[in-house]
Each structure stands twice: as C-alpha cells, then as structure tokens.
PDB file of N, CA and C in Angstrom:
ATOM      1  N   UNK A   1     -48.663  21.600-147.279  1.00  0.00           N
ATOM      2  CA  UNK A   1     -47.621  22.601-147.226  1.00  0.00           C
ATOM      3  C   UNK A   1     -48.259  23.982-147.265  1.00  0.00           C
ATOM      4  N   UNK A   2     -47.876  24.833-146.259  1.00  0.00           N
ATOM      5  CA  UNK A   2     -48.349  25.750-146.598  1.00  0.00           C
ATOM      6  C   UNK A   2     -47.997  26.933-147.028  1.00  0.00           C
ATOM      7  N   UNK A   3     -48.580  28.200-147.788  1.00  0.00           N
ATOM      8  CA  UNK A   3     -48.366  29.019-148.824  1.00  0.00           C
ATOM      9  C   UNK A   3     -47.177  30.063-148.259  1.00  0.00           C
ATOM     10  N   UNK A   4     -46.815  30.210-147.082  1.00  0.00           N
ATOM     11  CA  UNK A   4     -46.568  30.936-146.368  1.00  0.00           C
ATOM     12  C   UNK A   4     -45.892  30.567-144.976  1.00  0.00           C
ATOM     13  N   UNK A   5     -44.739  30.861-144.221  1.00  0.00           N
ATOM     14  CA  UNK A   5     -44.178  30.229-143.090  1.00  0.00           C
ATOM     15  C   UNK A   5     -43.748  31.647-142.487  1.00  0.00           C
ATOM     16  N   UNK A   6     -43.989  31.631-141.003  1.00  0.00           N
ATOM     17  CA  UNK A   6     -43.602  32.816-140.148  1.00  0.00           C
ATOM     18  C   UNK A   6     -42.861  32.221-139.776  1.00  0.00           C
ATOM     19  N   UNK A   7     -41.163  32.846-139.675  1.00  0.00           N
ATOM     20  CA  UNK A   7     -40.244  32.682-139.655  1.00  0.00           C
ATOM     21  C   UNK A   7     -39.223  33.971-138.412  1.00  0.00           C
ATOM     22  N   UNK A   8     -40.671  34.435-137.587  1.00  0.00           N
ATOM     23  CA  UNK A   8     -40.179  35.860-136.702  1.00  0.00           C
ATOM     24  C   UNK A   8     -39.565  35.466-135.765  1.00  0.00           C
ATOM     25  N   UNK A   9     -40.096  34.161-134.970  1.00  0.00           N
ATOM     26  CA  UNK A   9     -39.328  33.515-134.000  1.00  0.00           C
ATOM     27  C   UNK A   9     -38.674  32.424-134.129  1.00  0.00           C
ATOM     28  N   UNK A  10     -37.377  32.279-135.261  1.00  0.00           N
ATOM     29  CA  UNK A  10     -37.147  31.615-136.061  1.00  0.00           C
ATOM     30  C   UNK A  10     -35.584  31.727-134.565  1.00  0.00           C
ATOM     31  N   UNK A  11     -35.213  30.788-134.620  1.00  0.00           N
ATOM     32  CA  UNK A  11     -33.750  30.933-134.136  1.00  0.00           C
ATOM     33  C   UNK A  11     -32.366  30.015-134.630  1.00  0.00           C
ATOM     34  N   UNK A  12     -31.244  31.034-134.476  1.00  0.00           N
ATOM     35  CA  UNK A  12     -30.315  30.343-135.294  1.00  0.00           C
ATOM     36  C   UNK A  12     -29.550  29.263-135.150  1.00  0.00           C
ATOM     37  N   UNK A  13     -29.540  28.792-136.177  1.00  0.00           N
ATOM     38  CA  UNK A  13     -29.239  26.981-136.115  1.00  0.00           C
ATOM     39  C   UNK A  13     -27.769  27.578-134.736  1.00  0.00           C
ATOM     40  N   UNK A  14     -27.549  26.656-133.755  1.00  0.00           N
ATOM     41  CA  UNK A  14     -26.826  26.760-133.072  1.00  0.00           C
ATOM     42  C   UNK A  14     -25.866  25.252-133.562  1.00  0.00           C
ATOM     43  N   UNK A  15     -25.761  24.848-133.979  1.00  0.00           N
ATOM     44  CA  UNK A  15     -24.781  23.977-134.951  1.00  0.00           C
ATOM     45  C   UNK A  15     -24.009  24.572-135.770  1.00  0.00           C
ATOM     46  N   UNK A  16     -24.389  25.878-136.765  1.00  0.00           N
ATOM     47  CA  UNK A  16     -24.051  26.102-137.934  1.00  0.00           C
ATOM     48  C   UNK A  16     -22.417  26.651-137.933  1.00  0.00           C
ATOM     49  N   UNK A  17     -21.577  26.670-136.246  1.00  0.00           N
ATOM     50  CA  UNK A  17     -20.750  26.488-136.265  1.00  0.00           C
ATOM     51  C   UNK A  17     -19.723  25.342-136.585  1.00  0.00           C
ATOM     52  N   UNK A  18     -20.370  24.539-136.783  1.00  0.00           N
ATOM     53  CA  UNK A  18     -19.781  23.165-136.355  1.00  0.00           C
ATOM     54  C   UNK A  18     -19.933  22.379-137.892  1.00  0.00           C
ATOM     55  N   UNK A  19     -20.317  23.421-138.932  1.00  0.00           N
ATOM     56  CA  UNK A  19     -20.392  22.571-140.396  1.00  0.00           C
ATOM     57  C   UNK A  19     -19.218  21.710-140.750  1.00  0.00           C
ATOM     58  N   UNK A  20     -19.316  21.863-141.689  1.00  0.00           N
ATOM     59  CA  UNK A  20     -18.247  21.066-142.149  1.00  0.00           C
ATOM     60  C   UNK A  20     -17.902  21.468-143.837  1.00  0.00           C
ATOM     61  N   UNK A  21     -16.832  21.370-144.423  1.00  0.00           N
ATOM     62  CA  UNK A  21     -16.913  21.924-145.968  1.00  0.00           C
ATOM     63  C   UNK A  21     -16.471  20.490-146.607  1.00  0.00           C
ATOM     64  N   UNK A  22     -17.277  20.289-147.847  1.00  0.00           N
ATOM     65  CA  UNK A  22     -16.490  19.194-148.262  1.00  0.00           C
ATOM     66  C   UNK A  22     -15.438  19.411-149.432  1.00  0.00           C
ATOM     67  N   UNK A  23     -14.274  18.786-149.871  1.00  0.00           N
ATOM     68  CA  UNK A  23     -13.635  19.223-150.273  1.00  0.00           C
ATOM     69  C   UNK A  23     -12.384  17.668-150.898  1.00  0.00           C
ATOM     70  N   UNK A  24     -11.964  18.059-151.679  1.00  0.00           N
ATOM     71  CA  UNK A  24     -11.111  16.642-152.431  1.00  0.00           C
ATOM     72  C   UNK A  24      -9.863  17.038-152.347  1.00  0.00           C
ATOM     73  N   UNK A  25      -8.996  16.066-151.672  1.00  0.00           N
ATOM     74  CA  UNK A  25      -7.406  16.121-151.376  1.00  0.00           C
ATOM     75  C   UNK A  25      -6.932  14.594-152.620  1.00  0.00           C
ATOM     76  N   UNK A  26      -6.168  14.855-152.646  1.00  0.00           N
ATOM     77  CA  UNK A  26      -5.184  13.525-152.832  1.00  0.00           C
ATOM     78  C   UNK A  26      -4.398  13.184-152.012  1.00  0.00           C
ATOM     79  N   UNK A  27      -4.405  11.823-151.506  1.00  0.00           N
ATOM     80  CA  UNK A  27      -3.886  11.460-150.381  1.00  0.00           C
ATOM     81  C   UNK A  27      -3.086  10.331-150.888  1.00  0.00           C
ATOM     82  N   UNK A  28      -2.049   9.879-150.864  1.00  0.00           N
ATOM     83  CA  UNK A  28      -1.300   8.662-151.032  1.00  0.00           C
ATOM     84  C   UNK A  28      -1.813   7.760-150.414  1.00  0.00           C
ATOM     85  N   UNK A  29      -1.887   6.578-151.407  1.00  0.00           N
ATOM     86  CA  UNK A  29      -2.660   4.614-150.606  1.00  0.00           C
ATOM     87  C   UNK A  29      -1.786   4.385-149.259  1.00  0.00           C
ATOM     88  N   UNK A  30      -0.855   4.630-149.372  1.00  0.00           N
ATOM     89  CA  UNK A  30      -0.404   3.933-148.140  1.00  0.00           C
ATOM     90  C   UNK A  30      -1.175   4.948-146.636  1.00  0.00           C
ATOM     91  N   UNK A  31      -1.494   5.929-147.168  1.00  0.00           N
ATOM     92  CA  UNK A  31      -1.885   7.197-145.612  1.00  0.00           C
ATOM     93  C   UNK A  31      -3.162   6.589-145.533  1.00  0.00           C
ATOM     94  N   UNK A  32      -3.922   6.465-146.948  1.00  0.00           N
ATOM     95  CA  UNK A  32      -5.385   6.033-146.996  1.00  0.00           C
ATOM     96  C   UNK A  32      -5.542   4.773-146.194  1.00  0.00           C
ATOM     97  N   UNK A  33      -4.890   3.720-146.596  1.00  0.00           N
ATOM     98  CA  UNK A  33      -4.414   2.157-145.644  1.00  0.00           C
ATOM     99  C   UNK A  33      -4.441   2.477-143.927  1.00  0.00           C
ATOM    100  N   UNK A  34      -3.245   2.968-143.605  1.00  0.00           N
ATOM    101  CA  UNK A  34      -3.459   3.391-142.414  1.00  0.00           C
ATOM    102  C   UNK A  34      -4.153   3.416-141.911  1.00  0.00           C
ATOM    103  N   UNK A  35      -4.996   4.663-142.321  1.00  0.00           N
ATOM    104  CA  UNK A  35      -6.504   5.742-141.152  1.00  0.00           C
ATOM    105  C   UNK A  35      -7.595   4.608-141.791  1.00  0.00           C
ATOM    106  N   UNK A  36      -7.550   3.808-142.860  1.00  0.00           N
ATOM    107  CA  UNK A  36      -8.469   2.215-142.508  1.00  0.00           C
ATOM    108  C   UNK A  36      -8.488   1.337-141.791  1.00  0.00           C
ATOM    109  N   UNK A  37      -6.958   1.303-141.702  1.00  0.00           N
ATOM    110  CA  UNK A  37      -6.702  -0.101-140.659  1.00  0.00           C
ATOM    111  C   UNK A  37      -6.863   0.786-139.055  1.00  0.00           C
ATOM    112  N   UNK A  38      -6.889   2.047-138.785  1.00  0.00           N
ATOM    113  CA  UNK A  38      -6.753   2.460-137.750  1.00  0.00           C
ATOM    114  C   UNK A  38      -8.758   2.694-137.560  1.00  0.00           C
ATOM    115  N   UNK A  39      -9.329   2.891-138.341  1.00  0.00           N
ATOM    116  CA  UNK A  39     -10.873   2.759-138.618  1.00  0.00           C
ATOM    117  C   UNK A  39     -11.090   1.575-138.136  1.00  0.00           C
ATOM    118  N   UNK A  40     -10.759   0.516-138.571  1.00  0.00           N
ATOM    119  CA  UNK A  40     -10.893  -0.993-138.295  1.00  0.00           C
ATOM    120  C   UNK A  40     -10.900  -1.009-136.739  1.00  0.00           C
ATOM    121  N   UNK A  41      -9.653  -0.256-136.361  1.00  0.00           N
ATOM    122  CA  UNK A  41      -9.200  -0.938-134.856  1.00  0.00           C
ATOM    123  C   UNK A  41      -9.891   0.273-134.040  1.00  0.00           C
ATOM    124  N   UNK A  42     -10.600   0.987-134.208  1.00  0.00           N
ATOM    125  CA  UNK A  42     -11.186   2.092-133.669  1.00  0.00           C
ATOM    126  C   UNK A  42     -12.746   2.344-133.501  1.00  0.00           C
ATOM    127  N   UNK A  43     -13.141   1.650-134.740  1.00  0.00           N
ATOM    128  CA  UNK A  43     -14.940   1.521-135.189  1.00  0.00           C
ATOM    129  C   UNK A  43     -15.030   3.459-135.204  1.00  0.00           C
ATOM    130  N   UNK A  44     -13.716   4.186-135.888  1.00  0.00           N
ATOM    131  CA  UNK A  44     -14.809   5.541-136.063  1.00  0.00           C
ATOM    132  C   UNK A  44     -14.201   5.821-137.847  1.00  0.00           C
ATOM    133  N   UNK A  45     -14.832   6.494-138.453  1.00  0.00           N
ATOM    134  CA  UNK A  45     -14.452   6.414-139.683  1.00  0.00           C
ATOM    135  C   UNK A  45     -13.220   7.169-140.256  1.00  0.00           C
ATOM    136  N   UNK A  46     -12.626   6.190-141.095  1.00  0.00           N
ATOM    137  CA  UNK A  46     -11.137   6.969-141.613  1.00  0.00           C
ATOM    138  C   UNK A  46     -11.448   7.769-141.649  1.00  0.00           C
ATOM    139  N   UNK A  47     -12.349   9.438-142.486  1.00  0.00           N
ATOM    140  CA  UNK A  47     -12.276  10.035-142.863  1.00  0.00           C
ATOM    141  C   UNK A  47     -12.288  11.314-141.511  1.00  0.00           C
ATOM    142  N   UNK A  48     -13.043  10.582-140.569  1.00  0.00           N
ATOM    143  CA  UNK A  48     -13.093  11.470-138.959  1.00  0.00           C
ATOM    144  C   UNK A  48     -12.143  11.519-138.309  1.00  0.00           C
ATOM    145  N   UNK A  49     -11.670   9.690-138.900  1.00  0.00           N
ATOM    146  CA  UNK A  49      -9.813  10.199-137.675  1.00  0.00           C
ATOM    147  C   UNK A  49      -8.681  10.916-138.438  1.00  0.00           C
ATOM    148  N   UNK A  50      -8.774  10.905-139.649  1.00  0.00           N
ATOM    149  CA  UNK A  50      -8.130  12.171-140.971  1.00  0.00           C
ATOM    150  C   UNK A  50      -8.268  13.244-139.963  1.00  0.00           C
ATOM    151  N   UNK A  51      -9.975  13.730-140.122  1.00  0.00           N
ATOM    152  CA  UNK A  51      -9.979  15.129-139.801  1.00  0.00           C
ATOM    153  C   UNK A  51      -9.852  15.431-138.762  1.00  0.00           C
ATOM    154  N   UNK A  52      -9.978  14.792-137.086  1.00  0.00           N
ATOM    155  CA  UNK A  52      -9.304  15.151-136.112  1.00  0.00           C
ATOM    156  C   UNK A  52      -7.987  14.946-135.915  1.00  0.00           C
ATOM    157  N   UNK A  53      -7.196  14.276-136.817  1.00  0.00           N
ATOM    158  CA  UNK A  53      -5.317  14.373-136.847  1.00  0.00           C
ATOM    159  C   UNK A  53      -5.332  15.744-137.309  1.00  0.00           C
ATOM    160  N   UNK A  54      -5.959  16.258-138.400  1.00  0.00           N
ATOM    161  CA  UNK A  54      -5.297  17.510-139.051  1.00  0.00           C
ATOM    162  C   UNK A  54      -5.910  18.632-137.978  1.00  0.00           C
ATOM    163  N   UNK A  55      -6.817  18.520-137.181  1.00  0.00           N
ATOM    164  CA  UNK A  55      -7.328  19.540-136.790  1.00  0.00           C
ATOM    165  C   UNK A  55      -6.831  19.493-135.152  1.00  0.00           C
ATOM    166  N   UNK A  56      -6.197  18.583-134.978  1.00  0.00           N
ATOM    167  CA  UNK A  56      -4.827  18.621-133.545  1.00  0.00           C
ATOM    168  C   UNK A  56      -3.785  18.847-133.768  1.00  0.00           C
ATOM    169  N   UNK A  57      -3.121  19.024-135.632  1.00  0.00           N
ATOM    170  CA  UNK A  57      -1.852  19.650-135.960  1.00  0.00           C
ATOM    171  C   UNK A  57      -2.704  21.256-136.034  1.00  0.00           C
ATOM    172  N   UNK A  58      -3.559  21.529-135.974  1.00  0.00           N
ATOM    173  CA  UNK A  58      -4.234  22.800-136.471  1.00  0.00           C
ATOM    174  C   UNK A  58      -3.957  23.483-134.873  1.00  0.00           C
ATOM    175  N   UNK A  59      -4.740  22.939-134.191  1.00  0.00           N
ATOM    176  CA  UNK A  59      -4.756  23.649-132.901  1.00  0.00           C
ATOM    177  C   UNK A  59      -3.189  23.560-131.878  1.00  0.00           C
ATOM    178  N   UNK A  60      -2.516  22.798-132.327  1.00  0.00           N
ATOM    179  CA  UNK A  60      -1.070  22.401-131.500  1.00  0.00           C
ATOM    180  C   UNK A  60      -0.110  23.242-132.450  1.00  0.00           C
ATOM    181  N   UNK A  61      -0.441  23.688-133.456  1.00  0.00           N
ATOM    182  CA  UNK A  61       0.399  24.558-134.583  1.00  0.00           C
ATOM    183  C   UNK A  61       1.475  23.931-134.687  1.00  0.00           C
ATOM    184  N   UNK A  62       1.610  22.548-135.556  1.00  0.00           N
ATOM    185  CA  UNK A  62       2.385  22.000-135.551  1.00  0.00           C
ATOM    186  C   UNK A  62       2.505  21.466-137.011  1.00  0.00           C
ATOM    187  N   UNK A  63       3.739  22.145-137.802  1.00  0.00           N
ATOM    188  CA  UNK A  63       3.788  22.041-138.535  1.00  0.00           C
ATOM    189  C   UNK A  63       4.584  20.935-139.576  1.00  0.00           C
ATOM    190  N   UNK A  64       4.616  20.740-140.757  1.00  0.00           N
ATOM    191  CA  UNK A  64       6.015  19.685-141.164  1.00  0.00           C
ATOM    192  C   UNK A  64       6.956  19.771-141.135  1.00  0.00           C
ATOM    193  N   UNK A  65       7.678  19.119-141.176  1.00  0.00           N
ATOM    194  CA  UNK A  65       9.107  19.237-141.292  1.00  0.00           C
ATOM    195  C   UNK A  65       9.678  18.559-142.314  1.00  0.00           C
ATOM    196  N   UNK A  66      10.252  19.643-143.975  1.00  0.00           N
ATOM    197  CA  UNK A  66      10.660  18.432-144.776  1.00  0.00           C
ATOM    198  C   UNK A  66      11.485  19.555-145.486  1.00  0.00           C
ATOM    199  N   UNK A  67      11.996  18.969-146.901  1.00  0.00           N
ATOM    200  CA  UNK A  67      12.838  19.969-147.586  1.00  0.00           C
ATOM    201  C   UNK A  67      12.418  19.750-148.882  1.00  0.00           C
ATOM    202  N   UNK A  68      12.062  20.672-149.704  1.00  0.00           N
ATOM    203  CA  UNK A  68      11.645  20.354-150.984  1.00  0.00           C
ATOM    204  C   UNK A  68      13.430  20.276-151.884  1.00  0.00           C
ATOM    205  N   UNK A  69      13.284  19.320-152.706  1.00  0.00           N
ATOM    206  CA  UNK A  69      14.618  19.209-153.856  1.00  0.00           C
ATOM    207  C   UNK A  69      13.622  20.332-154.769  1.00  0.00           C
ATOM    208  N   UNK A  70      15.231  21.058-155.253  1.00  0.00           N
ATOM    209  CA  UNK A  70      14.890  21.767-155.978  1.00  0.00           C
ATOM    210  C   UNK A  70      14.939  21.093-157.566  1.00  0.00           C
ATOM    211  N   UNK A  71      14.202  21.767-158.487  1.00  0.00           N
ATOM    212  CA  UNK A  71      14.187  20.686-159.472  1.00  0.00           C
ATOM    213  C   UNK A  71      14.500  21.558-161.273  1.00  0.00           C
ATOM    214  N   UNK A  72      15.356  21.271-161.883  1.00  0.00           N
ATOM    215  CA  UNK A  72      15.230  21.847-163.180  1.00  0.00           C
ATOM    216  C   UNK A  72      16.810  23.022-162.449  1.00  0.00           C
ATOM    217  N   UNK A  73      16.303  24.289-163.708  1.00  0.00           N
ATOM    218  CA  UNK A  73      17.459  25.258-163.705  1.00  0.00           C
ATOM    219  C   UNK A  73      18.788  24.713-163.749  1.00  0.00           C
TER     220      UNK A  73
END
C-alpha cells in the first residue's frame, strides 16, 4: 500500500447517481407475501420489485386514494 495516492486524474464515479439510500419502512405481511410470491414468479428480488412499483407511482405521479377516520375529539 502505498504512503500516498495521486488522485489528479481521478474521475467521478459516473454511477454515483444511481445510489441507493437504505432505509426501514413497515410494511404489512400480507404486501410483504405478495412482492415474494411475485419474486418467486419473477426470479428478481422482492425488495427491487417494491422499489420499482414505488418509483413508477413516483414518476406517473400517482397518488393514493383513501380517507383517513377521524379518531378521538
């Protein structure tokens, strides 16, 4: 290893768009079931077909549709 690395013609990760953040949701068993059994029938991993569903409601701006009960008062 050495003491020292020239780093002048260094160029930038051209990926570093494309990271990724990790991050913890709670998801209900039955959604989790699903994007497994849809893993199963797909060979790509639940957690990839998660994140390209949310990220085709992202780009289609498509949002939920629900009504919260109001609760108490």
């Amino acid at each position: 290893m050495r003491k020292q690395y020239d780093f002048s013609k260094a160029k930038k990760n051209p990926y570093s768009k494309q990271l990724k953040s990790r991050t913890t949701i709670r998801l209900d068993i039955d959604v989790v079931a699903y994007f497994q059994k849809l893993a199963d029938q797909t060979g790509i991993p639940y957690q990839t077909l998660i994140n390209l569903y949310l990220k085709d409601c992202m780009e289609t701006k498509r949002a939920p549709s629900f009504k919260w009960k109001k609760t108490g008062s």
